[in-house]
C-alpha atoms as a PDB file:
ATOM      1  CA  UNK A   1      41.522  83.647 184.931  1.00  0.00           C
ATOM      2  CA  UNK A   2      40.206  80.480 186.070  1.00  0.00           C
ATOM      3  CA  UNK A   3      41.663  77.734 183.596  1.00  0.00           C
ATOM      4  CA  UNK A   4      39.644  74.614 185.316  1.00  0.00           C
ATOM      5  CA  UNK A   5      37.013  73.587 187.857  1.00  0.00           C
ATOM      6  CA  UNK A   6      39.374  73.747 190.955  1.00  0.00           C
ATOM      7  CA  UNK A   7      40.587  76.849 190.073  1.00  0.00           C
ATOM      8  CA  UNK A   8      36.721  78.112 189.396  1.00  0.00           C
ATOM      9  CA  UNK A   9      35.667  76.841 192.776  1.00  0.00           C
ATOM     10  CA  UNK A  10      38.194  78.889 194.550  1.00  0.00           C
ATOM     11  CA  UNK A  11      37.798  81.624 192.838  1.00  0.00           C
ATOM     12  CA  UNK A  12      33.951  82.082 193.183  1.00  0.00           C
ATOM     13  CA  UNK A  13      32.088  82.304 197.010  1.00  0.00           C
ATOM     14  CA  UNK A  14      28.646  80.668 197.222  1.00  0.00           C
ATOM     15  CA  UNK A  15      26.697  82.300 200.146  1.00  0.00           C
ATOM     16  CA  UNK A  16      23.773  80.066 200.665  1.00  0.00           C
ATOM     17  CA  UNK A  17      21.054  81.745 202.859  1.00  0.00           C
ATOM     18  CA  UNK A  18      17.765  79.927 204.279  1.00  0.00           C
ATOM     19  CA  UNK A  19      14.703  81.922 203.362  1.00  0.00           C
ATOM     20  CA  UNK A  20      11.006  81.934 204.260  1.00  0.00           C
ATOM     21  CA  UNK A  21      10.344  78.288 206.350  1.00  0.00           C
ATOM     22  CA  UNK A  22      11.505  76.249 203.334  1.00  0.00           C
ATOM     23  CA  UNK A  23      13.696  77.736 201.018  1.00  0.00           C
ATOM     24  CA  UNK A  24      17.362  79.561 200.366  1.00  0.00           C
ATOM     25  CA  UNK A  25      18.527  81.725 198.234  1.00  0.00           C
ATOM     26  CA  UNK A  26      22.016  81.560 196.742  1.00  0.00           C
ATOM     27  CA  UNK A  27      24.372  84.525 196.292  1.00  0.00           C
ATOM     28  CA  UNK A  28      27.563  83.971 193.873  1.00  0.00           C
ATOM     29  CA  UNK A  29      30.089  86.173 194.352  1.00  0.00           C
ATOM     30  CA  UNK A  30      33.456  86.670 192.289  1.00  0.00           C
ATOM     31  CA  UNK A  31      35.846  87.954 194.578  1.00  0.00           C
ATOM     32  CA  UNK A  32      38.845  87.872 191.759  1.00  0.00           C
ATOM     33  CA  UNK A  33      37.328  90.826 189.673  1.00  0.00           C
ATOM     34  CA  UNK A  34      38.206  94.077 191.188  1.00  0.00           C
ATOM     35  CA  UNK A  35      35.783  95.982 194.246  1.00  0.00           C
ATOM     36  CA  UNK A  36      32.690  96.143 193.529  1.00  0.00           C
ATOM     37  CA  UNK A  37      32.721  92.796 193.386  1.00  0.00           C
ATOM     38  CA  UNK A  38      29.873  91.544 191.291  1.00  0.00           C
ATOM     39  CA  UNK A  39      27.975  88.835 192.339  1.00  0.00           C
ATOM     40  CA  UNK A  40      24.193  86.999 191.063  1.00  0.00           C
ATOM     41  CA  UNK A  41      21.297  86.017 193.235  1.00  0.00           C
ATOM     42  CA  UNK A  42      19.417  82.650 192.591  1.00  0.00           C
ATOM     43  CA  UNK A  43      16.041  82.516 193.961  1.00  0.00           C
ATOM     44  CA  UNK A  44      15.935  86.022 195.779  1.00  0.00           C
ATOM     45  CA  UNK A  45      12.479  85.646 197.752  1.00  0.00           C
ATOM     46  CA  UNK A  46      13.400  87.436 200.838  1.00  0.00           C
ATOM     47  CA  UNK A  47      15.262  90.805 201.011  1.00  0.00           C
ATOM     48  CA  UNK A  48      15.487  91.129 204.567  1.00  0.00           C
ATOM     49  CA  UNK A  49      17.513  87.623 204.687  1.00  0.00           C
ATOM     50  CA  UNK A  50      19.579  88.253 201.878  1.00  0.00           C
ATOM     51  CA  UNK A  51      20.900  91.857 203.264  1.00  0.00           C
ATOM     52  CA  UNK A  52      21.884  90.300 206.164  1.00  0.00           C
ATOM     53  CA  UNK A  53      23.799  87.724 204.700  1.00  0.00           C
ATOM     54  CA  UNK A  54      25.597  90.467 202.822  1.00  0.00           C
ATOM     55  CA  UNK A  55      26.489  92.453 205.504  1.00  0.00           C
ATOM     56  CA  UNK A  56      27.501  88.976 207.343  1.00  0.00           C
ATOM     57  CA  UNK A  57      30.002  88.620 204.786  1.00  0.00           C
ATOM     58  CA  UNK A  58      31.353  92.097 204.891  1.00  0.00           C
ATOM     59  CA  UNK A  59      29.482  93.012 201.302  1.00  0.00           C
ATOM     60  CA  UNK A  60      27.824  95.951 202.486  1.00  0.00           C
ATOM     61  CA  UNK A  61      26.531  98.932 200.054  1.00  0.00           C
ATOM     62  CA  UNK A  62      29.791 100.033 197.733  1.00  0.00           C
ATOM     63  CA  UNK A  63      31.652  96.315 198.322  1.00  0.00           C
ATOM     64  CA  UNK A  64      29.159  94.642 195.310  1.00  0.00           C
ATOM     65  CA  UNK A  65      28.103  94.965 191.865  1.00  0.00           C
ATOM     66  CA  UNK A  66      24.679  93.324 191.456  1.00  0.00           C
ATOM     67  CA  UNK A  67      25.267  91.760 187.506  1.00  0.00           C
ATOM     68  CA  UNK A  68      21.730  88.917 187.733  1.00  0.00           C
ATOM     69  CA  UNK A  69      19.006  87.927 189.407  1.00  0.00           C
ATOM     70  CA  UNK A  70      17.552  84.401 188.315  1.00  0.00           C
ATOM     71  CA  UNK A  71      14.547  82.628 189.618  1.00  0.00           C
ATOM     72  CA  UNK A  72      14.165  79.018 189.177  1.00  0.00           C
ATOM     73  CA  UNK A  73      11.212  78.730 190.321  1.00  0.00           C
ATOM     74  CA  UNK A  74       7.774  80.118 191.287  1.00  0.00           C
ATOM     75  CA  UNK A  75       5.235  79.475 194.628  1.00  0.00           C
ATOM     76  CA  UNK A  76       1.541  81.300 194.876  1.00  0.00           C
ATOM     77  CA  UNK A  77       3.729  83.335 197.545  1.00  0.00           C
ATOM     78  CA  UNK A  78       6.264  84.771 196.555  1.00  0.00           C
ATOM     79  CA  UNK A  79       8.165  84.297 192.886  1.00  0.00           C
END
């Protein structure tokens, strides 16, 4: 387990993925915990982007355990 934040920062893998024309979307992954690793989205808006970013980093379908979704915040767009 990770006892500090060095040993949090290496155990975690921030995939940060550019979204629409002006935002990203952030997926957290914890790649200590056993397959499926589960990771969290932040600020999901576009599917198509973050499946591809997945599949970029060898998380395809089986390889992740989806645990949270959070938005931080909204546009008259998309949430």
């Amino acid at each position: 387990a990770a006892s500090g934040p060095a040993e949090a920062a290496e155990a975690a893998e921030v995939l940060i993925v550019p979204t629409l024309d002006d935002n990203y979307c952030y997926i957290l992954v914890d790649r200590t915990a056993p397959p499926p690793f589960p990771l969290a989205f932040v600020d999901p808006s576009d599917p198509e982007a973050v499946f591809a970013a997945l599949e970029s980093a060898a998380l395809g379908p089986g390889a992740v355990k989806p645990v949270a979704i959070f938005t931080t915040h909204h546009h008259w767009d998309h949430a």
